[in-house]
N, C-alpha and C. Protein backbone atom coordinates (compact mmCIF):
# COMPACT_ATOMS: atom_id res chain seq x y z
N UNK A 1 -53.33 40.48 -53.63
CA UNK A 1 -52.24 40.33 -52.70
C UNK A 1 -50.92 40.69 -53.39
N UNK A 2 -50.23 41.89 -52.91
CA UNK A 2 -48.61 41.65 -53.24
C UNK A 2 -47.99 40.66 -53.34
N UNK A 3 -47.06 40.42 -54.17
CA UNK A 3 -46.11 39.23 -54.37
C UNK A 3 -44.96 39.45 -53.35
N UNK A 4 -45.20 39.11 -52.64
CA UNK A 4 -44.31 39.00 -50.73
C UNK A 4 -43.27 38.28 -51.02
N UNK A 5 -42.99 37.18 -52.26
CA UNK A 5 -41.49 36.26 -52.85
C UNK A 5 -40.48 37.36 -53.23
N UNK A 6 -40.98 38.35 -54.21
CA UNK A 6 -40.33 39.22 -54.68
C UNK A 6 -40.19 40.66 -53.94
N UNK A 7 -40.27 40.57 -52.67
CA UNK A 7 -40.08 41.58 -52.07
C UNK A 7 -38.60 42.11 -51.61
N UNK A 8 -37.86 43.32 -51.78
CA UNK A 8 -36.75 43.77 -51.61
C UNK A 8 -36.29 44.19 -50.15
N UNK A 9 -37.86 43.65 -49.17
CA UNK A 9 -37.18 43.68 -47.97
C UNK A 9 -35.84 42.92 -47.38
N UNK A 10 -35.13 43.65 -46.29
CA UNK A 10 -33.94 42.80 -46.22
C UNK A 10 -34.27 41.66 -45.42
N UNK A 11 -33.21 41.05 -45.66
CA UNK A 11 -33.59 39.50 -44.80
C UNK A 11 -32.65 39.22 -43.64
N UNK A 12 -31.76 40.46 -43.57
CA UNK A 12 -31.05 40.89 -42.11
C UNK A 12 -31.47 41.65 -41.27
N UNK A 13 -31.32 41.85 -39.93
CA UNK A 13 -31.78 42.93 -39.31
C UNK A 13 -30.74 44.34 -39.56
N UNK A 14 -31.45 45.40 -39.80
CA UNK A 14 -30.88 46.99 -40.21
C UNK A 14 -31.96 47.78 -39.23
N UNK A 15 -31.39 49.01 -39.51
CA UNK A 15 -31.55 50.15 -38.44
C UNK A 15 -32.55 51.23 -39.38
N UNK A 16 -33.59 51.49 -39.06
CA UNK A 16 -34.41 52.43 -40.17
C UNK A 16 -34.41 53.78 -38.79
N UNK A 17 -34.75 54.90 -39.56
CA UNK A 17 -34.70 55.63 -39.00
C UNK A 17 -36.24 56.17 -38.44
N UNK A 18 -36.07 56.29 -37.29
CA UNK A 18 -37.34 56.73 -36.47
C UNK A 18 -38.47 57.46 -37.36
N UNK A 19 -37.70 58.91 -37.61
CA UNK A 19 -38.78 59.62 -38.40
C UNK A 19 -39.09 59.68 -39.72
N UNK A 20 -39.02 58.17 -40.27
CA UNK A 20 -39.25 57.74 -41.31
C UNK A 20 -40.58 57.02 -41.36
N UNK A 21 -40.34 56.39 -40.00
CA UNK A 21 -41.13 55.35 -39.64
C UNK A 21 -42.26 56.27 -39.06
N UNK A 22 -42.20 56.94 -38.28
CA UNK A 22 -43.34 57.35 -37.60
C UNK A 22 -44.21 58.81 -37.94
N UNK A 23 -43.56 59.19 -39.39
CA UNK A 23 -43.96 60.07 -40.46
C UNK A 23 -45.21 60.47 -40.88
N UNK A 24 -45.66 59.25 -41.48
CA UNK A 24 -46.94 59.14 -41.91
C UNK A 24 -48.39 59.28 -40.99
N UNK A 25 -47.86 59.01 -39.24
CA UNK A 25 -49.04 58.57 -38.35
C UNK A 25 -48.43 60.02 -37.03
N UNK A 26 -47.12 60.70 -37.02
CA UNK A 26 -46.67 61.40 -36.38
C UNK A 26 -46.86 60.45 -35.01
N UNK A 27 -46.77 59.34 -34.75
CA UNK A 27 -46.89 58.86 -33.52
C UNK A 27 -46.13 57.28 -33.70
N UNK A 28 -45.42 57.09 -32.92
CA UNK A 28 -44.47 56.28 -33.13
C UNK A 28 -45.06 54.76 -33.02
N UNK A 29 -46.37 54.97 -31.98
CA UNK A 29 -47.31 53.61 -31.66
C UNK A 29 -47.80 53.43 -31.98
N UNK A 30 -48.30 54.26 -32.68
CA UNK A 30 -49.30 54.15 -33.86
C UNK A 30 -48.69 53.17 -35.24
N UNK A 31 -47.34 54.25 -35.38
CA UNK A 31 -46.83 53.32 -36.94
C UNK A 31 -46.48 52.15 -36.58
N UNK A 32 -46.07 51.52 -35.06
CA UNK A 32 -45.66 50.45 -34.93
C UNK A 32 -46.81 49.63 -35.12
N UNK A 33 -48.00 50.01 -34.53
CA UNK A 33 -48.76 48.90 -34.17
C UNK A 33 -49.47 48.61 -35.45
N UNK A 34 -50.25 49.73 -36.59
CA UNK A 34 -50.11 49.07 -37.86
C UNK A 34 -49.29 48.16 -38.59
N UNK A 35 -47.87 48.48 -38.65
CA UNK A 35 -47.02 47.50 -39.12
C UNK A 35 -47.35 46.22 -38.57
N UNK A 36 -47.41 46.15 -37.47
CA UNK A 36 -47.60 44.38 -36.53
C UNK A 36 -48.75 44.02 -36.81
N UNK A 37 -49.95 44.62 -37.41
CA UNK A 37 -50.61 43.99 -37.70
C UNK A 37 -50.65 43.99 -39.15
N UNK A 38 -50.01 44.82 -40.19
CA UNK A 38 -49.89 43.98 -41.16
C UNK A 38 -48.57 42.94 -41.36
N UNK A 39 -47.96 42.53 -40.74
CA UNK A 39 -46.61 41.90 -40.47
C UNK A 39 -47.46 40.25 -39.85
N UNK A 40 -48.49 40.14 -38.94
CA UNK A 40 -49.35 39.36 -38.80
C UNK A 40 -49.86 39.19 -39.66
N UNK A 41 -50.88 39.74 -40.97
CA UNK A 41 -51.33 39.26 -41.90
C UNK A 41 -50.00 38.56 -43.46
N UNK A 42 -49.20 39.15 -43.50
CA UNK A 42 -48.30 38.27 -43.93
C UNK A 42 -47.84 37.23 -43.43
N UNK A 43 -47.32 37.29 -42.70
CA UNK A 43 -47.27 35.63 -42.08
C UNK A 43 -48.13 34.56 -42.21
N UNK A 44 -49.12 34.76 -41.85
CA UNK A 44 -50.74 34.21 -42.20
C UNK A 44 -50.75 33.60 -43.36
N UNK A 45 -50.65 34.74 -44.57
CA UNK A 45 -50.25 34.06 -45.68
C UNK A 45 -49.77 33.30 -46.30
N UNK A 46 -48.38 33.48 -45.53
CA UNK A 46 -46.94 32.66 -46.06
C UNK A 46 -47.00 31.44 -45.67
N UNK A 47 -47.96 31.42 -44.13
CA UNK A 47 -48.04 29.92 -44.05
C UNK A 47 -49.28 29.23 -44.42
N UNK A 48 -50.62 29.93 -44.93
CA UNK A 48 -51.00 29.04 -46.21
C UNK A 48 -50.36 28.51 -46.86
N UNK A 49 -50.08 29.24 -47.62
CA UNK A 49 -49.24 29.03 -48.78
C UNK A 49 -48.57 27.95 -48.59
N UNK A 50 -47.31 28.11 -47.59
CA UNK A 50 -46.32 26.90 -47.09
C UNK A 50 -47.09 25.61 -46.83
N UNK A 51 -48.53 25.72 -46.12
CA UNK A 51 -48.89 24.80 -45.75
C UNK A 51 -49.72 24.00 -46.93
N UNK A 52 -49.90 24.81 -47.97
CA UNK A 52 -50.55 24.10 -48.92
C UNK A 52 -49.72 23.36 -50.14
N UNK A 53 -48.70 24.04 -50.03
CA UNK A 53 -47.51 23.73 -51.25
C UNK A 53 -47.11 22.53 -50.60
N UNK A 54 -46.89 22.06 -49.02
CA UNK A 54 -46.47 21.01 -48.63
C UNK A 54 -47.61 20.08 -48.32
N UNK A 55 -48.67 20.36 -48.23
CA UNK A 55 -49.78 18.99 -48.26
C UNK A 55 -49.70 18.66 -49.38
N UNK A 56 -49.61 19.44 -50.69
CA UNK A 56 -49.44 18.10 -51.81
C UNK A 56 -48.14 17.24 -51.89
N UNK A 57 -47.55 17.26 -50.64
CA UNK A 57 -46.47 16.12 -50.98
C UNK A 57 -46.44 14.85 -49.82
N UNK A 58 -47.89 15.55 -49.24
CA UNK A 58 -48.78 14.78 -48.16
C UNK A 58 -48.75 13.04 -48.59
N UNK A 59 -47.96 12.22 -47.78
CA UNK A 59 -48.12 10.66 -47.96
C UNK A 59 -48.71 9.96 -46.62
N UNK A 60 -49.83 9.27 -46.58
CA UNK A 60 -50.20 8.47 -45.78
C UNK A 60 -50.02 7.33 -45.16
N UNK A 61 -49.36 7.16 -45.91
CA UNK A 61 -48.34 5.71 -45.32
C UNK A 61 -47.02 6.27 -44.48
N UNK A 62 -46.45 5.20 -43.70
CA UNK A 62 -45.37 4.83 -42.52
C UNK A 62 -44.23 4.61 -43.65
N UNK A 63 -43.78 4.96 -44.30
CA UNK A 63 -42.59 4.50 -45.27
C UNK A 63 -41.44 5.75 -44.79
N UNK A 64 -40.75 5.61 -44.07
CA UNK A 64 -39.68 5.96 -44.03
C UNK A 64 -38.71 6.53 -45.12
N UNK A 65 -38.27 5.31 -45.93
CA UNK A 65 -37.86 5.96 -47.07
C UNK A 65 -38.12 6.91 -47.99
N UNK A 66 -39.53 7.16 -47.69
CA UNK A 66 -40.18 8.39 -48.79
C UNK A 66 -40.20 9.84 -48.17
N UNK A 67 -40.05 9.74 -46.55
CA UNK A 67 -40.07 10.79 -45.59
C UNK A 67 -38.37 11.41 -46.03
N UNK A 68 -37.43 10.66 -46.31
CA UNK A 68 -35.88 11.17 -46.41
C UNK A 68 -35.30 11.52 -48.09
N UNK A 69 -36.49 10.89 -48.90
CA UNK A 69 -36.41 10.95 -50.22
C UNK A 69 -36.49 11.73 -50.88
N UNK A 70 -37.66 12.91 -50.32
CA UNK A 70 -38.22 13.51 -50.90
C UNK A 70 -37.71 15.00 -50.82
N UNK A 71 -37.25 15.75 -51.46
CA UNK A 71 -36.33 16.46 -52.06
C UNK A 71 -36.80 17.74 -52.48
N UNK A 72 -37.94 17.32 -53.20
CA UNK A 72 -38.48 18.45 -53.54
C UNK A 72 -39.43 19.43 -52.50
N UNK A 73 -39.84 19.02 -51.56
CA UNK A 73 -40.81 19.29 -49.98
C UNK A 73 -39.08 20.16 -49.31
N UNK A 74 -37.94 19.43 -49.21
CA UNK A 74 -37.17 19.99 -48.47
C UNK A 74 -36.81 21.57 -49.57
N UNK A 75 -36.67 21.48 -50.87
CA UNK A 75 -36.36 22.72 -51.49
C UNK A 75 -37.80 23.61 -51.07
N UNK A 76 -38.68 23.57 -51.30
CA UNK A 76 -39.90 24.05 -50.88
C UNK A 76 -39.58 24.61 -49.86
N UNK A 77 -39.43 23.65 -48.64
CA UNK A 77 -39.32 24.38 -47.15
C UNK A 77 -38.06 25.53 -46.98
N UNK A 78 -36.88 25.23 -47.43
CA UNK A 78 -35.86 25.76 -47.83
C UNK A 78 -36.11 27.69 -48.08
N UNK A 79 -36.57 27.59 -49.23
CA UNK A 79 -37.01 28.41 -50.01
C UNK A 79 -38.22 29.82 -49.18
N UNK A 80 -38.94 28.97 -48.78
CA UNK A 80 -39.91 29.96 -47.47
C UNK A 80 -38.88 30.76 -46.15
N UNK A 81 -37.94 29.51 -45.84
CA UNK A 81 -37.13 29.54 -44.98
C UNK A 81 -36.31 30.86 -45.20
N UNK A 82 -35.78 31.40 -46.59
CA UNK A 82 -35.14 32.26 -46.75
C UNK A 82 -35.66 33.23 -47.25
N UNK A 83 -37.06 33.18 -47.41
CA UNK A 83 -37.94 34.92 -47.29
C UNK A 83 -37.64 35.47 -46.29
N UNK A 84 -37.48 36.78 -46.76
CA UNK A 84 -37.46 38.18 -45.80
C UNK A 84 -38.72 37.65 -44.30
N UNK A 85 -37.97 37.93 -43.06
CA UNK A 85 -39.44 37.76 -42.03
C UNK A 85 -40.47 38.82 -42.68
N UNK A 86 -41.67 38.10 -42.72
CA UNK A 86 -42.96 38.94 -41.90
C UNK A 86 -42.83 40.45 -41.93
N UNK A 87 -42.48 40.52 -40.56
CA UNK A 87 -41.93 42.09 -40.08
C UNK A 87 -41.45 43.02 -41.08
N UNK A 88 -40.41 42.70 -41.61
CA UNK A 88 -39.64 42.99 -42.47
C UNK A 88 -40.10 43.86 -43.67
N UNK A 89 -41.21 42.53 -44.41
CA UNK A 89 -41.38 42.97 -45.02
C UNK A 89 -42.58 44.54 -44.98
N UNK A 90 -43.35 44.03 -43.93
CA UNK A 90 -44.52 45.00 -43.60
C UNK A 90 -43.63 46.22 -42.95
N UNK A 91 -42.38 46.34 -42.42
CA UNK A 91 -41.69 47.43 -42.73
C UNK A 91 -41.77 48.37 -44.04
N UNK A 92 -41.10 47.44 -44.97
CA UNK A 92 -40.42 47.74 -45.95
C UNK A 92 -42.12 48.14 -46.66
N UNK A 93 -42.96 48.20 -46.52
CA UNK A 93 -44.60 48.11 -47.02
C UNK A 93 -44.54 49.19 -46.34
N UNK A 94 -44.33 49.45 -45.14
CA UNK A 94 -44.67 51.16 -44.88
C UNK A 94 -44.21 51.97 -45.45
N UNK A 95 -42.72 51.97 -45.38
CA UNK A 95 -41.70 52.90 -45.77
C UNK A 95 -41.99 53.39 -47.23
N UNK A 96 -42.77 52.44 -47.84
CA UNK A 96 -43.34 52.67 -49.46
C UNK A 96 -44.43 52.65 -49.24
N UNK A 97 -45.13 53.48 -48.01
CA UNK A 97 -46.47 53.74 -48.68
C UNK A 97 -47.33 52.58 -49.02
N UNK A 98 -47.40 51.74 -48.86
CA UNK A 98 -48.07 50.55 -49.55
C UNK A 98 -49.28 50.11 -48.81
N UNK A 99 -49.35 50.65 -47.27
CA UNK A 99 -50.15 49.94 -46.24
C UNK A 99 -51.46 51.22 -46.10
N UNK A 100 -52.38 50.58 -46.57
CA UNK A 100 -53.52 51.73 -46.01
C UNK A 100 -53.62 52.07 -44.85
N UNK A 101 -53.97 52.73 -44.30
CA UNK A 101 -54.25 53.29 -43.24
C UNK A 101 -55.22 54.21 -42.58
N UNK A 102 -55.57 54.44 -41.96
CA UNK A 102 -56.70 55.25 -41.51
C UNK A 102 -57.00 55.08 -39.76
N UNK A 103 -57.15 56.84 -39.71
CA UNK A 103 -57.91 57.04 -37.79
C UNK A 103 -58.94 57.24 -37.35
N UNK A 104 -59.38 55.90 -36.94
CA UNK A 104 -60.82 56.50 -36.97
C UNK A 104 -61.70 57.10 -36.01
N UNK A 105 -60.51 57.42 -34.99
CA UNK A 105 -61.10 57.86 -33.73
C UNK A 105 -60.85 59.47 -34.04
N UNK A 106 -59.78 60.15 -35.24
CA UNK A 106 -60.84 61.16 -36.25
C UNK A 106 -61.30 61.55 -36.67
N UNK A 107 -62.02 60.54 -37.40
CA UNK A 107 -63.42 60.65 -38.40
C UNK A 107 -64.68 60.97 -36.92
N UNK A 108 -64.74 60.03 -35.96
CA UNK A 108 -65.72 60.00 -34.57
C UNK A 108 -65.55 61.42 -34.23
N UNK A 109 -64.20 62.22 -34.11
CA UNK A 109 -64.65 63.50 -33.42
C UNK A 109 -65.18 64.72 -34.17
N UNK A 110 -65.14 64.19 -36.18
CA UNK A 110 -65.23 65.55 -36.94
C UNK A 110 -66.95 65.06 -36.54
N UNK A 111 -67.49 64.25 -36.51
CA UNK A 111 -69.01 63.66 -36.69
C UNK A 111 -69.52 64.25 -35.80
């Protein structure tokens, strides 16, 4: 798995240019709809991850005070909070080439 923390996607919305994007697949629905689905599998990830980094700070008891105490769960959440979206990054994964790809309803017609 790429390290998706250290990714140089932006974490604002910007303007990429069409035939950048739709380059690699010459079809604009095409490059979109790969991206969304690797933009779905990151996410996926991120919230493992999120969800596992915060069950170990998992308490079973009703204590109040430990729910407002705890400091280190809020830097944690914090921290996810200000990754690049999803999207973003599986943009920024096309634009570099990074996302495999393949048509396979070309391979079906050379056969």
């Amino acid at each position: 798995m790429r390290d998706l923390k250290n990714s140089d996607a932006p974490s604002n919305t910007t303007t990429i240019d069409k035939n950048l994007v739709d380059g690699p697949t010459n079809n604009i629905y095409e490059a979109i709809s790969i991206i969304s689905k690797r933009a779905i599998q990151i996410n996926s990830d991120i919230k493992k991850e999120l969800l596992e980094k915060l069950d170990e700070f998992a308490t079973y008891n009703d204590s109040l005070e430990e729910i407002f105490e705890n400091t280190e769960q809020i830097e944690v959440s914090k921290f996810y909070e200000r990754l690049p979206k999803p999207h973003a990054i599986a943009v920024q994964e096309w634009l570099e080439d990074k996302i495999y790809h393949r048509n396979t309803q070309d391979e079906e017609l050379e056969s």
